[in-house]
Structure formats: structure tokens, C-alpha cells
PDB file of N, CA and C in Angstrom:
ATOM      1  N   UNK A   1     -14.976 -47.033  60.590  1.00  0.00           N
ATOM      2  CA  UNK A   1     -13.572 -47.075  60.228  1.00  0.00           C
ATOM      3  C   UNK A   1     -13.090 -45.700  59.784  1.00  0.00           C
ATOM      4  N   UNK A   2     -13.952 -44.834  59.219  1.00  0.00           N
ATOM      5  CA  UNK A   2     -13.448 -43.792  58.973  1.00  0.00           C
ATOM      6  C   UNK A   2     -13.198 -42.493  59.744  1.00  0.00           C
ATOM      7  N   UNK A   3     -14.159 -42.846  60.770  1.00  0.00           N
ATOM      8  CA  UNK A   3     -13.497 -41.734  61.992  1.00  0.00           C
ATOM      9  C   UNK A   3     -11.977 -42.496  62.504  1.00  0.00           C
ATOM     10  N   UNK A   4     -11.621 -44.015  62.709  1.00  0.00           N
ATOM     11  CA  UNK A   4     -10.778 -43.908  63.231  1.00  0.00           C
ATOM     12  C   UNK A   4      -9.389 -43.818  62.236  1.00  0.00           C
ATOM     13  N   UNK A   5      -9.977 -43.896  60.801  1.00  0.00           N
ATOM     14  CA  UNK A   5      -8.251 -42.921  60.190  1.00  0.00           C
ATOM     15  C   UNK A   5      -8.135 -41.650  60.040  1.00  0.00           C
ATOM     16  N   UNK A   6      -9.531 -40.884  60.630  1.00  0.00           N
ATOM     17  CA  UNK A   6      -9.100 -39.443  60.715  1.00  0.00           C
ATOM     18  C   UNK A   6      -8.539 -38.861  62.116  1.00  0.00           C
ATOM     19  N   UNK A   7      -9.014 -40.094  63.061  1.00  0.00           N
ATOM     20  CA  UNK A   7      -8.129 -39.733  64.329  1.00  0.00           C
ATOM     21  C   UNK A   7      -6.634 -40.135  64.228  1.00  0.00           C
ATOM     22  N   UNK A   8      -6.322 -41.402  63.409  1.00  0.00           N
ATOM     23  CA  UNK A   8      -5.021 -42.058  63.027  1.00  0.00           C
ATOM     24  C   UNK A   8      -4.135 -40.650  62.359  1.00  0.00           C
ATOM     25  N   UNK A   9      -4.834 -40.167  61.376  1.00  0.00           N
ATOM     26  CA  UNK A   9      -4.234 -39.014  60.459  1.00  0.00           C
ATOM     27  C   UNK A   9      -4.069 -37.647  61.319  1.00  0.00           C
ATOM     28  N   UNK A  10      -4.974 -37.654  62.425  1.00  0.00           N
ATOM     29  CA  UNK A  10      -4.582 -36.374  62.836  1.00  0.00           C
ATOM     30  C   UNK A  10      -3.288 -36.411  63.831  1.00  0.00           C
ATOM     31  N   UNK A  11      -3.408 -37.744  64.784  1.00  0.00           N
ATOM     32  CA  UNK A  11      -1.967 -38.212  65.587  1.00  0.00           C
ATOM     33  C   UNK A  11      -1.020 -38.110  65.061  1.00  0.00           C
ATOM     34  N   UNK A  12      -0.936 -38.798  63.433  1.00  0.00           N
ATOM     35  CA  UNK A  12       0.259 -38.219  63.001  1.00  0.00           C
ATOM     36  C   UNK A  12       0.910 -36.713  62.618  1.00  0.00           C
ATOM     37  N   UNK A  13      -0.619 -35.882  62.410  1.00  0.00           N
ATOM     38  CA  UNK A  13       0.111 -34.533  62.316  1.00  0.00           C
ATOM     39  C   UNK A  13       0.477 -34.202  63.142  1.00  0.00           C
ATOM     40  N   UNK A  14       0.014 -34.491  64.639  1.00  0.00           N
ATOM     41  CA  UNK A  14       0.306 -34.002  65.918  1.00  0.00           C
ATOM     42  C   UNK A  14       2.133 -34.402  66.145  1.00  0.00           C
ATOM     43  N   UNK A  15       1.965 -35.143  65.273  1.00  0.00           N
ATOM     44  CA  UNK A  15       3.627 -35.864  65.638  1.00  0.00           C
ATOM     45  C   UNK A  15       4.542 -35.197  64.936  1.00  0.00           C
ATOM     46  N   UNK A  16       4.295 -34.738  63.758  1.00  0.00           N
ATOM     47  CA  UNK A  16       4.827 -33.151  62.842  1.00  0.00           C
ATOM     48  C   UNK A  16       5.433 -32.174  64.021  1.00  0.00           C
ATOM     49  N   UNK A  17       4.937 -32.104  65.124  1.00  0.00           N
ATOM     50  CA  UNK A  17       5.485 -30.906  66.121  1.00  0.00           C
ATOM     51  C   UNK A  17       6.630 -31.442  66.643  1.00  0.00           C
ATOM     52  N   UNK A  18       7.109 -30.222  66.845  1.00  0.00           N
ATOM     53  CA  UNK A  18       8.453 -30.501  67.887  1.00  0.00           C
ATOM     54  C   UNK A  18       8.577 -30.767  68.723  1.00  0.00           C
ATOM     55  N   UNK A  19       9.328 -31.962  69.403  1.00  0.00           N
ATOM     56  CA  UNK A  19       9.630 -32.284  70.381  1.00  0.00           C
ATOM     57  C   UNK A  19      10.099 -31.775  71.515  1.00  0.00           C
ATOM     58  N   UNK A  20      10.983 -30.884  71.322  1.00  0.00           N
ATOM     59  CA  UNK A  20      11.792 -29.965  72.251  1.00  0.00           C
ATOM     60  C   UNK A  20      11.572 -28.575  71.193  1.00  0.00           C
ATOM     61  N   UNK A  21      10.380 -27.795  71.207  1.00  0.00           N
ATOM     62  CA  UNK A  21      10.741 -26.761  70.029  1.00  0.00           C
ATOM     63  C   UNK A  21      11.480 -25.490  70.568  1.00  0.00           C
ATOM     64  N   UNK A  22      12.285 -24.876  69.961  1.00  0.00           N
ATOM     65  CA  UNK A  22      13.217 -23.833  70.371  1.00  0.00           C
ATOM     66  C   UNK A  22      12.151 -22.234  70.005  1.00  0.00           C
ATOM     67  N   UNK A  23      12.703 -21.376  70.383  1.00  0.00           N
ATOM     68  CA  UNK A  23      12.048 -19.973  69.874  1.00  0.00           C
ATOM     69  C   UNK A  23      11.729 -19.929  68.062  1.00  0.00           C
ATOM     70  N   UNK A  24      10.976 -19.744  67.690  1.00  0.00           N
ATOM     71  CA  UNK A  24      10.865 -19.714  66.424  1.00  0.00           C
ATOM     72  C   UNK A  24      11.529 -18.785  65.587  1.00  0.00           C
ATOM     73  N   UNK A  25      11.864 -19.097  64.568  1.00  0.00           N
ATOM     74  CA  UNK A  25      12.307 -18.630  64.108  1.00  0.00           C
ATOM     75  C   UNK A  25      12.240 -16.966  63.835  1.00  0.00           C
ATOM     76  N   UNK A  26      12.346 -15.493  63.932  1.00  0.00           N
ATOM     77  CA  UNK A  26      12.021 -14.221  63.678  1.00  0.00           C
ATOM     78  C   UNK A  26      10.925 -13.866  62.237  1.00  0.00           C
ATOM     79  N   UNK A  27      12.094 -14.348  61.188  1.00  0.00           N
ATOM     80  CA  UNK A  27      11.592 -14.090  59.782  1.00  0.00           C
ATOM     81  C   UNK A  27      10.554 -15.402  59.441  1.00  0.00           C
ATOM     82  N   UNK A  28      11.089 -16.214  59.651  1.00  0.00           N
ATOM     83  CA  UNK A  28       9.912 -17.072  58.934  1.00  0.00           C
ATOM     84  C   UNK A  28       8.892 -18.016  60.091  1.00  0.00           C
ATOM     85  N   UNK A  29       8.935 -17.738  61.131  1.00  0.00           N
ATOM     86  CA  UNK A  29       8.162 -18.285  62.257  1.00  0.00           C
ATOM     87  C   UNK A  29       8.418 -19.969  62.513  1.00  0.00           C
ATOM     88  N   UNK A  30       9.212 -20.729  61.413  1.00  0.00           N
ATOM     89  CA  UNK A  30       9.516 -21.191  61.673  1.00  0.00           C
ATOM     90  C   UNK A  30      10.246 -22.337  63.044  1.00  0.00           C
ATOM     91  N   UNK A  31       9.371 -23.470  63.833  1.00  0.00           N
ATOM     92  CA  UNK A  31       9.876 -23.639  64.777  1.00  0.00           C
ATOM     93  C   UNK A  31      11.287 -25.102  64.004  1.00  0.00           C
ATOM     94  N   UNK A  32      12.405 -25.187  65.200  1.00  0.00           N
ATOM     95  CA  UNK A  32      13.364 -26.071  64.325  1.00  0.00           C
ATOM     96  C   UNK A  32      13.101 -26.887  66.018  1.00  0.00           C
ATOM     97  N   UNK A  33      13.722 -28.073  65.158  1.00  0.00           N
ATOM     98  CA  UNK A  33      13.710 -29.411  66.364  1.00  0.00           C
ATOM     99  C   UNK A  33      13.428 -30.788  65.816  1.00  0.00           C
ATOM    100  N   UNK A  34      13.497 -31.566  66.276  1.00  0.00           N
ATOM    101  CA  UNK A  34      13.367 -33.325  66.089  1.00  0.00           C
ATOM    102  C   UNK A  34      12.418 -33.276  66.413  1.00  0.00           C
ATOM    103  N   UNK A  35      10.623 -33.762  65.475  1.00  0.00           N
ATOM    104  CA  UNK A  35       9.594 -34.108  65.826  1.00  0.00           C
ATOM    105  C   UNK A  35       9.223 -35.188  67.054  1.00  0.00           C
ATOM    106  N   UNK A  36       8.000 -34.974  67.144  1.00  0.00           N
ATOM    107  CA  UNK A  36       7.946 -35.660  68.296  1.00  0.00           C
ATOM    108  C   UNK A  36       7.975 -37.274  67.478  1.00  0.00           C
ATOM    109  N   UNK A  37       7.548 -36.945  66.428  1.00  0.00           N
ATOM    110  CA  UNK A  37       7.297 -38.457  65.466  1.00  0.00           C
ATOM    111  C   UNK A  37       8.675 -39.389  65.569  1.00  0.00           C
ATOM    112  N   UNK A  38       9.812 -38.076  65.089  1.00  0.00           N
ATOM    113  CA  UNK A  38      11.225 -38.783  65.307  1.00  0.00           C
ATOM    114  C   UNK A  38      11.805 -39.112  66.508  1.00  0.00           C
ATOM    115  N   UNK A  39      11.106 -38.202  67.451  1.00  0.00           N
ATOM    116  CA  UNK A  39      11.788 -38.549  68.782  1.00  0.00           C
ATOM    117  C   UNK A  39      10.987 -40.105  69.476  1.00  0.00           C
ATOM    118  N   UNK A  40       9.888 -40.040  68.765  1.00  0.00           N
ATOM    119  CA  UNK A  40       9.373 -41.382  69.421  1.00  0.00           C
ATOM    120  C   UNK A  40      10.174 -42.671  68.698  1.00  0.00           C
ATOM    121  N   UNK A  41      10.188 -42.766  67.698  1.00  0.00           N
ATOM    122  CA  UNK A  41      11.033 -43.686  66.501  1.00  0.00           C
ATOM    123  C   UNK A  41      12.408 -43.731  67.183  1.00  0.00           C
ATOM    124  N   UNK A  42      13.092 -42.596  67.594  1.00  0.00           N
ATOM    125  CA  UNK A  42      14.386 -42.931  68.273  1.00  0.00           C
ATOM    126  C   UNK A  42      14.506 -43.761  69.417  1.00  0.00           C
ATOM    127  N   UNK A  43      13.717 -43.278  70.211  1.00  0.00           N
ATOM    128  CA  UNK A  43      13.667 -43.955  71.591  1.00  0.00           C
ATOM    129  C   UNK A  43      13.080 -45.748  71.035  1.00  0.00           C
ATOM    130  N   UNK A  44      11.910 -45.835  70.457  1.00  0.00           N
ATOM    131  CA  UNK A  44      11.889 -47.180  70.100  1.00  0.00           C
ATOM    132  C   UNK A  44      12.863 -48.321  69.311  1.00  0.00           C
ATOM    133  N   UNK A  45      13.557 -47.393  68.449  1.00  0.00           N
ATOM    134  CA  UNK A  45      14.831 -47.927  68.194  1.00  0.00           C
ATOM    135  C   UNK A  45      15.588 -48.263  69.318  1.00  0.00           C
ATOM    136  N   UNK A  46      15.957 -47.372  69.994  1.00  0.00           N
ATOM    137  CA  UNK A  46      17.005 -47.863  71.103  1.00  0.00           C
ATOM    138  C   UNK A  46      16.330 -49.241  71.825  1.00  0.00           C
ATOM    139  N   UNK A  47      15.440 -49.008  72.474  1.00  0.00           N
ATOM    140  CA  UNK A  47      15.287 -50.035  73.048  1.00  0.00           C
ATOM    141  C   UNK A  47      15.074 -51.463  72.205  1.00  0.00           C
ATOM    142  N   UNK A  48      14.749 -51.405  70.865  1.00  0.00           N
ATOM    143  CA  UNK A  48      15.167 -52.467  70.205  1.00  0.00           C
ATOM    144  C   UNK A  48      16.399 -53.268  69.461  1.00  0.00           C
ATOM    145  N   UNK A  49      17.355 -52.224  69.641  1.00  0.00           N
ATOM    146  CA  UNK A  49      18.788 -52.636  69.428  1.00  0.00           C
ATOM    147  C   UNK A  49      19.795 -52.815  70.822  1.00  0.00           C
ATOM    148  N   UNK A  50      18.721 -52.513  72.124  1.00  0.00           N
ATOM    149  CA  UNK A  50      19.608 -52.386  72.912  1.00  0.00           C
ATOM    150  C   UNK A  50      19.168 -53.676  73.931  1.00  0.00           C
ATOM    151  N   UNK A  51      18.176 -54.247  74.072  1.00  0.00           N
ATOM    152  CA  UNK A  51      18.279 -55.260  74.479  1.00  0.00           C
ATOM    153  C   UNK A  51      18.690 -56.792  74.397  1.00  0.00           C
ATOM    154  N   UNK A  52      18.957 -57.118  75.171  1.00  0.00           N
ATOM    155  CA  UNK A  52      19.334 -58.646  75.124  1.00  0.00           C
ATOM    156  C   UNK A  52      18.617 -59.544  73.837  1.00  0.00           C
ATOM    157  N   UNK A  53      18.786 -60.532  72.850  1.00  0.00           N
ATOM    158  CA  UNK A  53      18.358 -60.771  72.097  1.00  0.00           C
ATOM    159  C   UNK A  53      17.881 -60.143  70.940  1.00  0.00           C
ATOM    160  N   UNK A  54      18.736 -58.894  70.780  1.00  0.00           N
ATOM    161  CA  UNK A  54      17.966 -57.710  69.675  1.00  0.00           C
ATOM    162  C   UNK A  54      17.825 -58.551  68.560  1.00  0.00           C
ATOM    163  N   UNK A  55      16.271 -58.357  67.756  1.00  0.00           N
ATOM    164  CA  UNK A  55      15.967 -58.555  66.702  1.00  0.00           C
ATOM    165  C   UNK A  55      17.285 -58.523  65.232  1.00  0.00           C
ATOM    166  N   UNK A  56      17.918 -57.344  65.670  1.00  0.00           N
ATOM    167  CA  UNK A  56      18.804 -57.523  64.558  1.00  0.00           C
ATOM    168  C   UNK A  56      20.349 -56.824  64.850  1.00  0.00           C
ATOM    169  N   UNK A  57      21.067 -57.153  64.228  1.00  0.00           N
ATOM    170  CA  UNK A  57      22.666 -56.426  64.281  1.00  0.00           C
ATOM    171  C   UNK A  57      23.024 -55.515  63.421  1.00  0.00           C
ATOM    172  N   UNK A  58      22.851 -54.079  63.294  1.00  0.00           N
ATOM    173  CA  UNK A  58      23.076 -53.207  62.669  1.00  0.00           C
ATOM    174  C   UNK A  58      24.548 -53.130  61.727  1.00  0.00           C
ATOM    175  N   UNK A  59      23.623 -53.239  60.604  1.00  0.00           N
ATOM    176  CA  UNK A  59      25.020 -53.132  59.232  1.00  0.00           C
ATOM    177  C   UNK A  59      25.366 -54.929  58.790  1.00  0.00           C
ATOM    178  N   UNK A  60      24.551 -56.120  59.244  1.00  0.00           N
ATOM    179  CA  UNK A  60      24.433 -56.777  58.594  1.00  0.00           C
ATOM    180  C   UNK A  60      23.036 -56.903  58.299  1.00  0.00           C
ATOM    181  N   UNK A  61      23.532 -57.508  56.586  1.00  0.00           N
ATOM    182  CA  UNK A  61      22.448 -58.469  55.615  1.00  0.00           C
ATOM    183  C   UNK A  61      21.042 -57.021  55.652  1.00  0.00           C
ATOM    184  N   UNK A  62      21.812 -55.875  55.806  1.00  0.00           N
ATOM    185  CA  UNK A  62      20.664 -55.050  55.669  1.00  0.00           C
ATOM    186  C   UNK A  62      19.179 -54.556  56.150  1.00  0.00           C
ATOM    187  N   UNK A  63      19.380 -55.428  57.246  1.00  0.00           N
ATOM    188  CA  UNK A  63      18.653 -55.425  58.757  1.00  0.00           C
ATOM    189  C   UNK A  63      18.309 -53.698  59.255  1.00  0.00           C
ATOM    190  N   UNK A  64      19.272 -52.986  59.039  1.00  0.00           N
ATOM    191  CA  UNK A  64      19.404 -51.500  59.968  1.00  0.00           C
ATOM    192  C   UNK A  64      17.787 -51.237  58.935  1.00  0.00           C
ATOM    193  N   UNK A  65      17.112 -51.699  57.934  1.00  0.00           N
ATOM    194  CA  UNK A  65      16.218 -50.967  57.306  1.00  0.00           C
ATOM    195  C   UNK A  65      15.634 -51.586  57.340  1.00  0.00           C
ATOM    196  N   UNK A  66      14.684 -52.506  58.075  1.00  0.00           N
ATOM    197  CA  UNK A  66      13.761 -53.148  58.772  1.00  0.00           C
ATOM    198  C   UNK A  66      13.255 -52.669  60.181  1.00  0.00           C
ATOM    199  N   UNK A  67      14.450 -52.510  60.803  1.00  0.00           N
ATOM    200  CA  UNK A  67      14.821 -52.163  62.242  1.00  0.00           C
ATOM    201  C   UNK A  67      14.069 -50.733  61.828  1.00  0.00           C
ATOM    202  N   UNK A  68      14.355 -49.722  61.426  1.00  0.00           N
ATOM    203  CA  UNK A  68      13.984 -48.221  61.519  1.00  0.00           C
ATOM    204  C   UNK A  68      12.624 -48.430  60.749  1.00  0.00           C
ATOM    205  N   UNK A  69      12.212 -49.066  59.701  1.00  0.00           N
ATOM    206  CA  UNK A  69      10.802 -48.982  59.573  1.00  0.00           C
ATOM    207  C   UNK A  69       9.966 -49.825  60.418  1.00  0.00           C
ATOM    208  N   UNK A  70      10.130 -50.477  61.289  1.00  0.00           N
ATOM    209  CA  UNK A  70       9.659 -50.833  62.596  1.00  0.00           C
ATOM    210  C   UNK A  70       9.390 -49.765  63.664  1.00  0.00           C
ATOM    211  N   UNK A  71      10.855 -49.115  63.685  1.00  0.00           N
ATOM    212  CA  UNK A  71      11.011 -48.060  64.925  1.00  0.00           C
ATOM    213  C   UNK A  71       9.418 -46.714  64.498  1.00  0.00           C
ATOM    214  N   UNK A  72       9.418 -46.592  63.070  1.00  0.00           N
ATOM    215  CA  UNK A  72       8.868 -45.636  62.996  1.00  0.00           C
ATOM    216  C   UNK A  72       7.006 -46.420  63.036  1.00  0.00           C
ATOM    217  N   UNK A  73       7.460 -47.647  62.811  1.00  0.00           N
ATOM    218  CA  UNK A  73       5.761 -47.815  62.774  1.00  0.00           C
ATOM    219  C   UNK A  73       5.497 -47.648  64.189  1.00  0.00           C
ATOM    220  N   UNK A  74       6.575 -48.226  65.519  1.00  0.00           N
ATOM    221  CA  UNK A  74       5.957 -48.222  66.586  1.00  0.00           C
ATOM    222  C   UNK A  74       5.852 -46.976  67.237  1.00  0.00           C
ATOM    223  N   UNK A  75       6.836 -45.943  66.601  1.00  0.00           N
ATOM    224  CA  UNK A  75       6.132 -44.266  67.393  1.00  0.00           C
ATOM    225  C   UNK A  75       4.622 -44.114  66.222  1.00  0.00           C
ATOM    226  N   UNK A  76       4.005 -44.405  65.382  1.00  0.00           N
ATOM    227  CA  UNK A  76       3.314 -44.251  64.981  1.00  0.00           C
ATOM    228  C   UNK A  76       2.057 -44.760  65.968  1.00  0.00           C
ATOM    229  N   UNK A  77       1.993 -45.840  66.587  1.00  0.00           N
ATOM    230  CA  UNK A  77       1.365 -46.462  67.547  1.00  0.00           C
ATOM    231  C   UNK A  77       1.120 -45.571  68.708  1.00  0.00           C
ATOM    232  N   UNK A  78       2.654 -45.038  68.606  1.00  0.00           N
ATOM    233  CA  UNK A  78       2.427 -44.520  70.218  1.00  0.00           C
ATOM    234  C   UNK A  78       1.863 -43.078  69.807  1.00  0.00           C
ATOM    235  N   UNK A  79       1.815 -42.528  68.814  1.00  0.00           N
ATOM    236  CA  UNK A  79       0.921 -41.648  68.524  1.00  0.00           C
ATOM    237  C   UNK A  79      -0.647 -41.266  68.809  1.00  0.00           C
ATOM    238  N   UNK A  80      -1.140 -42.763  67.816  1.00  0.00           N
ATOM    239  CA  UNK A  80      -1.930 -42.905  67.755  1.00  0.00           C
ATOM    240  C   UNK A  80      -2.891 -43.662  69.432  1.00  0.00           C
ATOM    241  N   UNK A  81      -1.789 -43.968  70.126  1.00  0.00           N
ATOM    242  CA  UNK A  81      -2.025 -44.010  71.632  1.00  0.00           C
ATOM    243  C   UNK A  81      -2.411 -42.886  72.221  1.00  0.00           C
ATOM    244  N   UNK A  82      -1.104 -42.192  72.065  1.00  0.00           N
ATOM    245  CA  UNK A  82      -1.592 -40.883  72.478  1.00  0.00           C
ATOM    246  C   UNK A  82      -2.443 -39.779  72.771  1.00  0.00           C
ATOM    247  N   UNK A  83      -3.285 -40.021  71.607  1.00  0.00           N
ATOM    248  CA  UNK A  83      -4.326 -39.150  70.622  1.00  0.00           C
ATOM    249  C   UNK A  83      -5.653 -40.026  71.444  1.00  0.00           C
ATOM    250  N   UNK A  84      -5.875 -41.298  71.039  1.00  0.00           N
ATOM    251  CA  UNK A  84      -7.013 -41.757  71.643  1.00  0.00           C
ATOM    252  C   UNK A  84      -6.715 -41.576  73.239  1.00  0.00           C
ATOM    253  N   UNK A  85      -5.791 -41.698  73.811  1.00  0.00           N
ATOM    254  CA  UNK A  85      -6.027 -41.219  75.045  1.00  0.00           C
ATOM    255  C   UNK A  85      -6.253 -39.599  75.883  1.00  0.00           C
ATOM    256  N   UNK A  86      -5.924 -38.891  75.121  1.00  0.00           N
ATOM    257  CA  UNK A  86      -6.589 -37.087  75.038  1.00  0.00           C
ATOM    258  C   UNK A  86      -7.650 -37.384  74.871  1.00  0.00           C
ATOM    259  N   UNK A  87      -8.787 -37.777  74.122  1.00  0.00           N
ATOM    260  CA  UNK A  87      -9.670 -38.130  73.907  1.00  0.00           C
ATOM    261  C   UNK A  87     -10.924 -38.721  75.005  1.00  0.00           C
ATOM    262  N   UNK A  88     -10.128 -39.842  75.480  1.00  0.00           N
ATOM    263  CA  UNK A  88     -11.246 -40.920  75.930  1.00  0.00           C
ATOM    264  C   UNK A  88     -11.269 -40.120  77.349  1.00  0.00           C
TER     265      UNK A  88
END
């Protein structure tokens, strides 16, 4: 179990990077951009508010914050997909 939360832990740093990263920054090397972590969470959002029967209706009974800690567990998945598949 413990190799697989250090592969779990490293997918997520991998997800720390930028998605689309731009030139870095000059002075502080800094790269700017929407992680890949967020960009996966976005896209899984969409497709869960955007299909037929969506789980929930954004801005009632407080649903929109279920919905996004979902979105982010499932780019977490797809991370951790990710990672074991570089791998295997």
C-alpha cells in the first residue's frame, strides 16, 4: 500500500504543472497557467453538468459544492490513471 500512495502522491504533483504553460516568467522563472489538475476537474465538471440527467442543478440547495469536489476527485483519478499508465 505504500508504494501505491507514493505513486498516488507523485500524480498529484505531476498535476501541479501546467496545462498549457506559457514562457516563464524572466525574473522569477515562474511558469503561469491552469494546472493540469484544474484543467482535468474542469473538463469533468462539464461533462457532469452537461449531460442529460445531471446529478445536480447549479445554485440550488448547494449542490454546485458537491458537484466540484467530485469534479476534482475525478481529475484526481485521472491522474492517478495517468501516472500508472507511464509506468506499466
Amino acid at each position: 500500500m505504500e508504494g501505491a500512495q507514493l505513486a498516488y502522491d507523485e500524480a498529484l504533483e505531476a498535476g501541479r504543472a501546467a496545462a498549457f504553460p506559457s514562457a516563464p516568467d524572466h525574473q522569477s522563472g515562474r511558469e503561469y497557467g491552469v494546472t493540469v489538475r484544474d484543467y482535468f476537474a474542469a473538463k469533468a465538471m462539464q461533462a457532469m453538468i452537461s449531460t442529460a440527467g445531471a446529478p445536480c442543478l447549479l445554485g440550488l440547495e448547494g449542490d454546485e459544492h458537491h458537484t466540484a469536489k467530485a469534479a476534482y476527485k475525478m481529475a484526481d483519478a485521472m491522474l492517478a490513471s495517468r501516472a500508472f499508465l507511464h509506468t506499466a
